[in-house]
PDB file of N, CA and C in Angstrom:
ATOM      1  N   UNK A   1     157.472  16.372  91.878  1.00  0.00           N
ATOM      2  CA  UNK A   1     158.683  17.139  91.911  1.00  0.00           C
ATOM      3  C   UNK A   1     159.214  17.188  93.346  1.00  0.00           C
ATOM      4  N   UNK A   2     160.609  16.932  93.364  1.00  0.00           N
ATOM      5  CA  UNK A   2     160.811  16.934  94.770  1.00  0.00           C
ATOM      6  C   UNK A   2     161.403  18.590  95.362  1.00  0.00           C
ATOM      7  N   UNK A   3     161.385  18.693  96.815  1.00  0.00           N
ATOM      8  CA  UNK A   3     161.556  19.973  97.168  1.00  0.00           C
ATOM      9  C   UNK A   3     163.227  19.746  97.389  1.00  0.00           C
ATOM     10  N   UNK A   4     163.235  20.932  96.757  1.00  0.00           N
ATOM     11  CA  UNK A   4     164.676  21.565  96.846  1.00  0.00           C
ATOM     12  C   UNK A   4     165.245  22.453  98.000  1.00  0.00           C
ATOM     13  N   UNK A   5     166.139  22.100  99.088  1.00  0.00           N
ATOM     14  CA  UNK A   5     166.389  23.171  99.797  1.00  0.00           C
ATOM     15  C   UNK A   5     167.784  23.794  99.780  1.00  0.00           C
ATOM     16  N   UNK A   6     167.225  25.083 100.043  1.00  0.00           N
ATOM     17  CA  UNK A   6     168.444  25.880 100.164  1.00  0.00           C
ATOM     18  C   UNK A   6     169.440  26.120 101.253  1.00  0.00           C
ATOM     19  N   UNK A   7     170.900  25.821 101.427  1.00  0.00           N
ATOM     20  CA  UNK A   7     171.281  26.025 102.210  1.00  0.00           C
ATOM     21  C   UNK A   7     172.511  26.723 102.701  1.00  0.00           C
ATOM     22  N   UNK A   8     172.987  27.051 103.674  1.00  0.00           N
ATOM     23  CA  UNK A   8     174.819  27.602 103.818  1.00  0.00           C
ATOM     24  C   UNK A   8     175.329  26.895 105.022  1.00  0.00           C
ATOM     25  N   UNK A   9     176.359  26.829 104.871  1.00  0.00           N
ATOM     26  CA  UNK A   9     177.317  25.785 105.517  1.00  0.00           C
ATOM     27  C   UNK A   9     178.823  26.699 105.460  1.00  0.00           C
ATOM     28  N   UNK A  10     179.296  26.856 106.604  1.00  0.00           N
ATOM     29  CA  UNK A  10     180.477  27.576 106.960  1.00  0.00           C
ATOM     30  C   UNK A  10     181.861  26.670 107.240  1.00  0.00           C
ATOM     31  N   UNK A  11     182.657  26.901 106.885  1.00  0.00           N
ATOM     32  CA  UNK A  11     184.093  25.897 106.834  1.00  0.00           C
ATOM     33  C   UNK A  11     185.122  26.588 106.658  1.00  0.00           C
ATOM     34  N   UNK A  12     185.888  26.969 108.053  1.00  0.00           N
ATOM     35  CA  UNK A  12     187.202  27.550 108.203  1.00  0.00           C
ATOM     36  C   UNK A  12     187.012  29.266 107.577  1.00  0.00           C
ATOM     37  N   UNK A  13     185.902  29.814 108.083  1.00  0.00           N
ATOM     38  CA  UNK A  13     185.746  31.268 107.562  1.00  0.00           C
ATOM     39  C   UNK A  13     184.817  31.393 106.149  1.00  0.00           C
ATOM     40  N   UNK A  14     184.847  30.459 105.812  1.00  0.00           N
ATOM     41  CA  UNK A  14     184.063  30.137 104.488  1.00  0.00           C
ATOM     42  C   UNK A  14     182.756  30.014 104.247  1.00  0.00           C
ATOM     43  N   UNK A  15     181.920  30.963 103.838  1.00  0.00           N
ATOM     44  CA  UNK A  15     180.524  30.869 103.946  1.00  0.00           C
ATOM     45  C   UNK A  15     179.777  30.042 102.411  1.00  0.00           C
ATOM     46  N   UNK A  16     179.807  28.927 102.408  1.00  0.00           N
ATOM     47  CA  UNK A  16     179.523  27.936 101.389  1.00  0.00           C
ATOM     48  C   UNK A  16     177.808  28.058 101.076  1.00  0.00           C
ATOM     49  N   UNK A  17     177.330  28.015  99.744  1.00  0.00           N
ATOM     50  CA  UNK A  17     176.111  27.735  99.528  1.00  0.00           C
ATOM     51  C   UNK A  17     175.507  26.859  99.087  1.00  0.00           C
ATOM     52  N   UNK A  18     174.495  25.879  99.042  1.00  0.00           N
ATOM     53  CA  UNK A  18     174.511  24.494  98.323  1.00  0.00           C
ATOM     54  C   UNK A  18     173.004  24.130  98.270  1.00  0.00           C
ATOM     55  N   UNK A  19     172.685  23.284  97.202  1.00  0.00           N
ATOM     56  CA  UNK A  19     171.241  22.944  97.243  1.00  0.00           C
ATOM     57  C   UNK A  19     170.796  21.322  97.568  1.00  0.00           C
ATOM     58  N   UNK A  20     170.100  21.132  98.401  1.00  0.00           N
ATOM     59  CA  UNK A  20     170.139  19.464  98.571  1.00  0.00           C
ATOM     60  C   UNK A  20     168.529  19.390  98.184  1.00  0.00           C
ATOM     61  N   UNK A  21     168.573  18.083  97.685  1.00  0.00           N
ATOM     62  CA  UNK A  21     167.258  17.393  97.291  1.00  0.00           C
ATOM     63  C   UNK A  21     167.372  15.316  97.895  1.00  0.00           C
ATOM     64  N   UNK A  22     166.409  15.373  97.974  1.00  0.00           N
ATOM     65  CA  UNK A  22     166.133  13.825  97.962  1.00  0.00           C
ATOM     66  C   UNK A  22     166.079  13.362  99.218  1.00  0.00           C
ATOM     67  N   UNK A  23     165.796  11.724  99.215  1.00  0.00           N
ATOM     68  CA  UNK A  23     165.994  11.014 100.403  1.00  0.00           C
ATOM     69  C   UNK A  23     167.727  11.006 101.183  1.00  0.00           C
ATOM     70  N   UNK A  24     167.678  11.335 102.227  1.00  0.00           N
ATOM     71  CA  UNK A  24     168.757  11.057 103.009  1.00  0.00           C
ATOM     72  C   UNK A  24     169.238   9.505 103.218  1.00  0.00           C
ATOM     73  N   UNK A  25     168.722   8.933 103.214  1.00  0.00           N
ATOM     74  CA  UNK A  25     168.795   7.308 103.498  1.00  0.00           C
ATOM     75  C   UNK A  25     169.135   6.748 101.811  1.00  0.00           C
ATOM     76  N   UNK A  26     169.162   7.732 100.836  1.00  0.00           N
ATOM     77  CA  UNK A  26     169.668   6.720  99.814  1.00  0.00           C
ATOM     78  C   UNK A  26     171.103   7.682  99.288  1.00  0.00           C
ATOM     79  N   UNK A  27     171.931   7.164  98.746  1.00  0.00           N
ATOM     80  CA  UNK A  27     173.547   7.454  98.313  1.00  0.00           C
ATOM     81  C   UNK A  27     173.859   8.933  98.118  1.00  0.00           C
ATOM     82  N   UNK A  28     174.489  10.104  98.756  1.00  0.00           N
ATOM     83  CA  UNK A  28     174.892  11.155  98.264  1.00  0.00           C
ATOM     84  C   UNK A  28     175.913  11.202  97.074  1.00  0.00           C
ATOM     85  N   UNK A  29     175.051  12.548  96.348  1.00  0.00           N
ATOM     86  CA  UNK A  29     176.096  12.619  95.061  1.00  0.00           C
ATOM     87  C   UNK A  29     176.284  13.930  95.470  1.00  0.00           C
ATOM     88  N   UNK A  30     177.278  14.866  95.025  1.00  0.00           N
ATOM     89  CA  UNK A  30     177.954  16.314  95.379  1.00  0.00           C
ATOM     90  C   UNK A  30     178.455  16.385  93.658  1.00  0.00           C
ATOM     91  N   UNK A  31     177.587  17.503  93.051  1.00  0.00           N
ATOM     92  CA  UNK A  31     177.500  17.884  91.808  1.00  0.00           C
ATOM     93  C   UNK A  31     178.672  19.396  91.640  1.00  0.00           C
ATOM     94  N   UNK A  32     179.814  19.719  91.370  1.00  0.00           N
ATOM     95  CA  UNK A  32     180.658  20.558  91.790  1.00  0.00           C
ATOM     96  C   UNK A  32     180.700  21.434  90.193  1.00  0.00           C
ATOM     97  N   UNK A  33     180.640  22.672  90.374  1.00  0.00           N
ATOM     98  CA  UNK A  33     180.741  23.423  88.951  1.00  0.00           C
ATOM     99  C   UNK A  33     181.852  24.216  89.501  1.00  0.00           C
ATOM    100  N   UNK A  34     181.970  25.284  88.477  1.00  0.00           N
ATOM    101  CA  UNK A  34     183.136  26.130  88.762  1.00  0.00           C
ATOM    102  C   UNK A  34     182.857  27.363  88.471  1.00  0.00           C
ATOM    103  N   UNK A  35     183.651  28.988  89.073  1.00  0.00           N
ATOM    104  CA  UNK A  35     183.376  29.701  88.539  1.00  0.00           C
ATOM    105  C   UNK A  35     183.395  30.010  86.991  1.00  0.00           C
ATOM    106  N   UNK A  36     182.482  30.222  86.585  1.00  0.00           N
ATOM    107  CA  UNK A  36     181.516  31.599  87.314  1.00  0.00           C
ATOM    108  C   UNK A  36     180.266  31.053  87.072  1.00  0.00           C
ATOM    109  N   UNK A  37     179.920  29.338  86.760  1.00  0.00           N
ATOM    110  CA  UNK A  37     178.764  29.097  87.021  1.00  0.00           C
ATOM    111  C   UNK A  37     178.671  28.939  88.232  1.00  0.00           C
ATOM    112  N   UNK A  38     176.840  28.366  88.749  1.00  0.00           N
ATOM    113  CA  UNK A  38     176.246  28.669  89.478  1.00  0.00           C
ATOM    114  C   UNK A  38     175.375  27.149  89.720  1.00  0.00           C
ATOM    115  N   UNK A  39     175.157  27.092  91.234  1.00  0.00           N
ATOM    116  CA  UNK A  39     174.111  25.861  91.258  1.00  0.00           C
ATOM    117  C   UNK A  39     172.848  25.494  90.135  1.00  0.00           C
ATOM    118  N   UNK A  40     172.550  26.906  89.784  1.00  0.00           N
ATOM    119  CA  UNK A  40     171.516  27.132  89.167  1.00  0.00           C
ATOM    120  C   UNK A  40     171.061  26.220  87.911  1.00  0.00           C
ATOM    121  N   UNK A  41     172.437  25.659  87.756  1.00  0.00           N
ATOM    122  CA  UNK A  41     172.989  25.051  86.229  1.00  0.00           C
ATOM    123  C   UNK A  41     172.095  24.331  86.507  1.00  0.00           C
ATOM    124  N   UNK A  42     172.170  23.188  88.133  1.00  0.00           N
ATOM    125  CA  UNK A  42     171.662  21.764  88.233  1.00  0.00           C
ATOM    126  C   UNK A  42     170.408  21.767  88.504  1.00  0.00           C
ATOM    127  N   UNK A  43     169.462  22.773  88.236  1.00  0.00           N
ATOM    128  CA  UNK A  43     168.176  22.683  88.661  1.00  0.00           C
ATOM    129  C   UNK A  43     167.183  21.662  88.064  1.00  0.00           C
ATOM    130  N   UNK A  44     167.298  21.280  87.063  1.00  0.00           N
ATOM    131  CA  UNK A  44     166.318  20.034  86.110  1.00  0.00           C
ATOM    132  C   UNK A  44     167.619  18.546  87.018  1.00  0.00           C
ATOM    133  N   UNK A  45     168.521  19.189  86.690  1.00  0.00           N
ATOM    134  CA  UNK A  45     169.502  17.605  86.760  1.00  0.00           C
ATOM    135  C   UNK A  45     169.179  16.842  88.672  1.00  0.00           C
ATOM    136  N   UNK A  46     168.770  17.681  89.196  1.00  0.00           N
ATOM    137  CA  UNK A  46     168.511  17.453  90.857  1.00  0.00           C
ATOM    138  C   UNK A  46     167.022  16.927  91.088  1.00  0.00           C
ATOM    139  N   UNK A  47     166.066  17.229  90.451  1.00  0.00           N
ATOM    140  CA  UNK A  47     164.784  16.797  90.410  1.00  0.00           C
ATOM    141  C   UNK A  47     164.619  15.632  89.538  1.00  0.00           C
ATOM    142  N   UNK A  48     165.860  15.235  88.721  1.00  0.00           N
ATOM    143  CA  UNK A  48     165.795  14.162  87.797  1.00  0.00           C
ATOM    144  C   UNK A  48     166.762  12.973  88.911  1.00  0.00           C
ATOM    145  N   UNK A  49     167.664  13.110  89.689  1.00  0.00           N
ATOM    146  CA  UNK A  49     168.552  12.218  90.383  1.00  0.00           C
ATOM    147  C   UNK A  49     167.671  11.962  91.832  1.00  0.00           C
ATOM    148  N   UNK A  50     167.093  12.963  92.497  1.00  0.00           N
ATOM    149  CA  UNK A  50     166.557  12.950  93.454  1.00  0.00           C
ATOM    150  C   UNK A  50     165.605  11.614  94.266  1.00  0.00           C
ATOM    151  N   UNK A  51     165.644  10.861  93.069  1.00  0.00           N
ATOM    152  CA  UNK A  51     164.901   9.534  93.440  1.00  0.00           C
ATOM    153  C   UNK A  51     165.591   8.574  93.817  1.00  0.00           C
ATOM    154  N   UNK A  52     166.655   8.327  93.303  1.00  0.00           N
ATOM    155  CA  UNK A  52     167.710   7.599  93.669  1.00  0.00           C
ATOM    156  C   UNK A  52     168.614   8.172  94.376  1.00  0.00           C
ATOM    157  N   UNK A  53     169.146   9.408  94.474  1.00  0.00           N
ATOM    158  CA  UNK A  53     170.528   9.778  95.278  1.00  0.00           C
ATOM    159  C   UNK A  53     169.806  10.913  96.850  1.00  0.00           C
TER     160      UNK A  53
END
């Protein structure tokens, strides 16, 4: 299982929250939901992509 980290990232006053998994050296994907879900949704779907992205 790969480790999941948690993070925040600020942009123009904006205190953003986001979860990254995987190798850095292979392709970013940015998984975007909407209110009033929650990262939480992608928790199986991030440990399943994490090998490749």
């Amino acid at each position: 299982m790969t480790k999941i980290k948690y993070k925040t990232l600020e942009v123009h006053g904006l205190h953003i929250a986001y979860r990254e998994a995987g190798n850095t050296d292979k392709p970013t994907i940015v998984l975007l939901h909407g209110y009033p879900s929650s990262s939480h949704q992608y928790r199986k779907v991030l440990n399943q992509l994490s090998d490749e992205y």
